[in-house]
Protein backbone atom coordinates (compact mmCIF):
# COMPACT_ATOMS: atom_id res chain seq x y z
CA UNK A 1 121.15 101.19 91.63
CA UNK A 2 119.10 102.49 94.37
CA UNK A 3 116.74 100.26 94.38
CA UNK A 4 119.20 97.72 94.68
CA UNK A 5 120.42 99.84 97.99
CA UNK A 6 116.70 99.60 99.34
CA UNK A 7 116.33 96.14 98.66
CA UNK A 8 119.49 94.75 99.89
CA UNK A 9 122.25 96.33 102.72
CA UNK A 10 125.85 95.76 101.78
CA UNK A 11 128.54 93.87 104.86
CA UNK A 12 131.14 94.87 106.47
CA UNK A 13 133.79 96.92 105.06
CA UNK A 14 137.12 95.91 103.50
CA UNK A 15 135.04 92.42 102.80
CA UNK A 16 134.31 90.83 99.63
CA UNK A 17 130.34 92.36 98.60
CA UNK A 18 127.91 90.70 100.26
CA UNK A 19 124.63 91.10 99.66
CA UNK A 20 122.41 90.52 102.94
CA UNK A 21 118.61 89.13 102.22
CA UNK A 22 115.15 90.50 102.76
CA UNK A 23 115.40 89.49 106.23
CA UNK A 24 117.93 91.42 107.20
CA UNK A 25 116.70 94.98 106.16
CA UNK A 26 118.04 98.34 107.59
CA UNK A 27 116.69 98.54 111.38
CA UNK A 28 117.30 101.19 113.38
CA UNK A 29 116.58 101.86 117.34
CA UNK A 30 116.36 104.86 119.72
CA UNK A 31 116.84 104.68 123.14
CA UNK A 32 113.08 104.47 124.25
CA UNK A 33 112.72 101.24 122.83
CA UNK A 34 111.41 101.93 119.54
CA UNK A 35 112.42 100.70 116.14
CA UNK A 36 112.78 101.33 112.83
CA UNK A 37 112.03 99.02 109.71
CA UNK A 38 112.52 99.66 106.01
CA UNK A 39 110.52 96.84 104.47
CA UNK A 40 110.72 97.51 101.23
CA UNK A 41 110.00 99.63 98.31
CA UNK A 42 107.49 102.17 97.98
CA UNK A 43 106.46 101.12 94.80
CA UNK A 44 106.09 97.11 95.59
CA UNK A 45 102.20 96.57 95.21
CA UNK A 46 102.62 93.07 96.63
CA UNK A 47 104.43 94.35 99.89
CA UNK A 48 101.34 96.90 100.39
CA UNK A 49 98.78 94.53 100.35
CA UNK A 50 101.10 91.72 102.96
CA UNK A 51 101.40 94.48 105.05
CA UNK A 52 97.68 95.26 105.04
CA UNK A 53 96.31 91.26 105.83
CA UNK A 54 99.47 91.16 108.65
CA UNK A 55 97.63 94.80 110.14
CA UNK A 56 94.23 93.09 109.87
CA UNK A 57 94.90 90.03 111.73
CA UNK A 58 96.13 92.37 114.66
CA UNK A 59 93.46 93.66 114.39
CA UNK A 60 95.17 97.23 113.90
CA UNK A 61 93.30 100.33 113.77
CA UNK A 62 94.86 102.14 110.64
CA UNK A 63 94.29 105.77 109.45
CA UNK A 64 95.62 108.22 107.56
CA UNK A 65 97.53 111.00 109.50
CA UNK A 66 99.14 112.60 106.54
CA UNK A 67 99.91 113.41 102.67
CA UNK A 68 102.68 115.69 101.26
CA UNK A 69 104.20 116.23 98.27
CA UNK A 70 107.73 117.89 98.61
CA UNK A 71 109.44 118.33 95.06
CA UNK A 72 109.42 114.95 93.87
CA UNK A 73 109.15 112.95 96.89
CA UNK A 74 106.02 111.80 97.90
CA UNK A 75 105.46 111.09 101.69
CA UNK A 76 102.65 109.38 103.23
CA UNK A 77 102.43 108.74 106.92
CA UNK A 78 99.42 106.22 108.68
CA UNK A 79 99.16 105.55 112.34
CA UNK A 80 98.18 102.40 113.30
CA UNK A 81 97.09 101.20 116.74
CA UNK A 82 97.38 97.35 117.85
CA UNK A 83 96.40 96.56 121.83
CA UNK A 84 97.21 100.06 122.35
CA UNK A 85 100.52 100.14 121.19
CA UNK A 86 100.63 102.69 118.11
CA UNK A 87 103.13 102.07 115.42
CA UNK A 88 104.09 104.37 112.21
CA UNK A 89 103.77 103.38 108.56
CA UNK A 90 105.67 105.65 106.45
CA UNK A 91 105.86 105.38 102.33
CA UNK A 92 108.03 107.96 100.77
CA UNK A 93 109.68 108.49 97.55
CA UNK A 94 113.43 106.71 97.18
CA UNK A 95 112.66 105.78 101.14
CA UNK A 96 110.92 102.93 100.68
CA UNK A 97 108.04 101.66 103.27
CA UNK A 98 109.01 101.66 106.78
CA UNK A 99 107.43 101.02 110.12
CA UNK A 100 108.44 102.97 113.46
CA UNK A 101 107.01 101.38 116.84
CA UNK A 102 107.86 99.27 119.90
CA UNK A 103 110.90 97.05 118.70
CA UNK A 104 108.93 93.83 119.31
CA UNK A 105 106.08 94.77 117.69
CA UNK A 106 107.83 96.21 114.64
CA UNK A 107 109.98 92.67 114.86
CA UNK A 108 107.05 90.95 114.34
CA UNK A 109 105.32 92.50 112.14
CA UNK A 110 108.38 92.89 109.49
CA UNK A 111 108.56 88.57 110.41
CA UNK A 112 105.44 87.98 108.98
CA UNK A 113 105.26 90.58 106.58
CA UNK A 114 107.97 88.42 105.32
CA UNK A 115 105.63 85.40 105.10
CA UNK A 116 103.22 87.07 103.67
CA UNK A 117 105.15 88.10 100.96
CA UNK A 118 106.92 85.21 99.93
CA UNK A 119 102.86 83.22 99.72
């Protein structure tokens, strides 16, 4: 069941269930124009590896920034830099992988993330 709730997002309430696609994943945004982007699931090999080749042909600068274990949750956070703008990668346990930046970059990366994916 929750990896139902990370794949999909449910409509509006007092509505038949909906079930919104991959396209239209949880977002959220601050008021310093940054976003938010659950892409997926932490465990989804193929997802990894789309994100990766998108990162690449940004030519992103990616590193590791950090690795904790808290109880059972695993969190991993990278930092990635693309034409100076810096973006977050975070994978963590029943969080899925997520993306925190500028909301146009983060837009377009979770776009063709997308494509990559569905090669």
């Amino acid at each position: 069941m929750l990896f139902r709730f990370l794949l999909f997002r449910f409509a509006g309430k007092n509505q038949p269930s909906k079930i919104r696609p991959l396209t239209e994943r949880y977002m959220a945004r601050d008021m310093f124009g940054t976003s938010t982007v659950l892409l997926g699931s932490e465990t989804d090999d193929k997802l990894f590896e789309a994100l990766k080749i998108v990162l690449a042909s940004f030519g992103a600068r990616v590193k590791e920034k950090n690795y904790n274990v808290v109880g059972s949750q695993e969190i991993s956070v990278w930092e990635a830099n693309i034409n100076s703008k810096k973006i977050k990668i975070y994978s963590e346990t029943y969080e899925g992988l997520s993306i925190k930046g500028s909301t146009e970059l983060v837009n377009e990366i979770q776009a063709k993330v997308a494509e990559q994916v569905a090669i």
